[in-house]
Protein backbone atom coordinates (compact mmCIF):
# COMPACT_ATOMS: atom_id res chain seq x y z
CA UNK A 1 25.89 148.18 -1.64
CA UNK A 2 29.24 147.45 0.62
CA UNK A 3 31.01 150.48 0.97
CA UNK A 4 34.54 150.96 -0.21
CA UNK A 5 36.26 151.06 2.84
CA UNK A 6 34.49 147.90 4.01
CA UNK A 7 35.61 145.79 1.02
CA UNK A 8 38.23 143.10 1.18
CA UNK A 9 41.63 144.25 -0.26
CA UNK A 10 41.57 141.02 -1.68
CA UNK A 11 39.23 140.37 -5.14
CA UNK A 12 38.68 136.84 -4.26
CA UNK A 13 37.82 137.78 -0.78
CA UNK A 14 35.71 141.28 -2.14
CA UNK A 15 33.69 138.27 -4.86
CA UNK A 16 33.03 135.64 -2.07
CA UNK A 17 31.28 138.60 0.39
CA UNK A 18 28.87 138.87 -2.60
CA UNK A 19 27.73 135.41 -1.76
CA UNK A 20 28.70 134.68 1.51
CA UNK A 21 25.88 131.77 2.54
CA UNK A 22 25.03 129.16 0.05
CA UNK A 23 20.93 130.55 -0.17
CA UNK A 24 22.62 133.81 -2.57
CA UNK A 25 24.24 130.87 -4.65
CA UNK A 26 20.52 129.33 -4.71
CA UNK A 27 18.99 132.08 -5.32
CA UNK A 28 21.18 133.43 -7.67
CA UNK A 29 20.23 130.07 -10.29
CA UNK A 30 16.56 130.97 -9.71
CA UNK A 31 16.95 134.51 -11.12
CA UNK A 32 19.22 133.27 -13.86
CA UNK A 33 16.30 131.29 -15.26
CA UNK A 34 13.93 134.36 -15.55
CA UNK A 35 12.33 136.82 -12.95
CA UNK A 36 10.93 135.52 -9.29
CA UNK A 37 8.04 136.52 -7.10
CA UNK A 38 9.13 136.17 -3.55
CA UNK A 39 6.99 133.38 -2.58
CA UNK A 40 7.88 131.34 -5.85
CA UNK A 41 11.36 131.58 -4.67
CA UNK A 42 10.83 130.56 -1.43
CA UNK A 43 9.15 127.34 -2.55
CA UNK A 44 11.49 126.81 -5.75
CA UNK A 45 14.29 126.60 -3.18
CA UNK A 46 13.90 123.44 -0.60
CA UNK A 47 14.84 124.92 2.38
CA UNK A 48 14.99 128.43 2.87
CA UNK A 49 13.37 130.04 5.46
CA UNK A 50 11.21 133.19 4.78
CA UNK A 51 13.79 135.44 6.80
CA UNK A 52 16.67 134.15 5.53
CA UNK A 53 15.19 134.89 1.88
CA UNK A 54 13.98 138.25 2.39
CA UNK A 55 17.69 138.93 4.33
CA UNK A 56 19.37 137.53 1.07
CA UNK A 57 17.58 139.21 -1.15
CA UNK A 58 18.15 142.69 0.61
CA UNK A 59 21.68 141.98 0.43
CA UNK A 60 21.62 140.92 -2.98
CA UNK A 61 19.50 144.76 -4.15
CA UNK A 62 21.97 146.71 -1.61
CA UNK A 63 24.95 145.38 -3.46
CA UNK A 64 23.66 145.76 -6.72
CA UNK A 65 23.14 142.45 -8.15
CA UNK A 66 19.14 141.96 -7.94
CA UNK A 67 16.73 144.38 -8.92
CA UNK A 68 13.17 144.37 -6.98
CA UNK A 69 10.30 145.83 -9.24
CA UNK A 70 6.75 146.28 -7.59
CA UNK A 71 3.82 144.89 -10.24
CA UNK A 72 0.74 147.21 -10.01
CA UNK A 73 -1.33 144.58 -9.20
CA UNK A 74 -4.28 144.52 -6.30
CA UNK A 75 -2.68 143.99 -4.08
CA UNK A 76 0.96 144.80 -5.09
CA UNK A 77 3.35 142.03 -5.93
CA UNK A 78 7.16 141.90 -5.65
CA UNK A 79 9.30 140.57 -8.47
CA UNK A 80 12.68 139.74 -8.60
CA UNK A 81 15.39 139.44 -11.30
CA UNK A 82 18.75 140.13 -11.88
CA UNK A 83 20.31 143.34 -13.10
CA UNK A 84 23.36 143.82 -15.22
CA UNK A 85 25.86 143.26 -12.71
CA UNK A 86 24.17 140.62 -11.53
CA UNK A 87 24.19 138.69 -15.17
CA UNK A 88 27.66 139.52 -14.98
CA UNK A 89 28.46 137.61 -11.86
CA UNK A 90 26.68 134.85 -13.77
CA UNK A 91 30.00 133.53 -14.89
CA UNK A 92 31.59 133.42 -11.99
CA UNK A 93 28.77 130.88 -10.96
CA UNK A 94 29.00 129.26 -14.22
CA UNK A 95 32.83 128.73 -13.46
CA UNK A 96 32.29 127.59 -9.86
CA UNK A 97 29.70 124.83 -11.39
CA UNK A 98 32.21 123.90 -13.86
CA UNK A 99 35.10 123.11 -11.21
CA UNK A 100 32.10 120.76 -9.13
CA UNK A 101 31.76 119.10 -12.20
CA UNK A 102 34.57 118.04 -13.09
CA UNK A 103 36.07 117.75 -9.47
CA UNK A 104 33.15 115.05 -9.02
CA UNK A 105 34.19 113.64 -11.79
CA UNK A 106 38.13 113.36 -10.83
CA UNK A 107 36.93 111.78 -7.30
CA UNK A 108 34.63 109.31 -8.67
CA UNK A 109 37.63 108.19 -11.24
């Protein structure tokens, strides 16, 4: 999680470090649709390299927002979802989609 003193005296700016590269937004609709292994992400998202993945989806447990659970399973398996906070930045997403929608919309007008 960032520390206090490293946050952004700015909400916007303290909101935007949360996702600060376009794979957390990508990854971010994944989890919203149920919970991930890490290689079913990887291939659900056209793109993404393995390191930048795993890197997001450190950042994403350290700040709170994903949860990673380890399935019992031979041989173990990592699973991803979302926790509470992280369904809670869910509408900040859901907002940002919004504006694209309707900003495509004005443009093509």
């Amino acid at each position: 999680m960032i520390s206090k003193k490293d946050l952004p005296d700015c909400p916007v700016a303290t909101t935007l470090s949360l996702i600060n590269s376009k794979w957390k937004v990508f990854i971010f609709q994944r989890l919203q649709e149920r919970p991930w292994r890490h290689n079913e992400l990887k291939k659900s998202i056209a793109g993404i390299s393995q390191k930048v993945l795993t890197d997001s989806l450190r950042s994403l447990e350290a700040d709170g927002l994903v949860a990673r659970k380890i399935l019992g399973e031979k041989p173990p398996h990592v699973e991803y979802s979302l926790t509470p906070l992280g369904w809670e930045f869910k509408s900040v997403l859901d907002t940002l989609y919004n504006f694209g929608l309707r900003y495509k919309k004005l443009i093509d007008a």
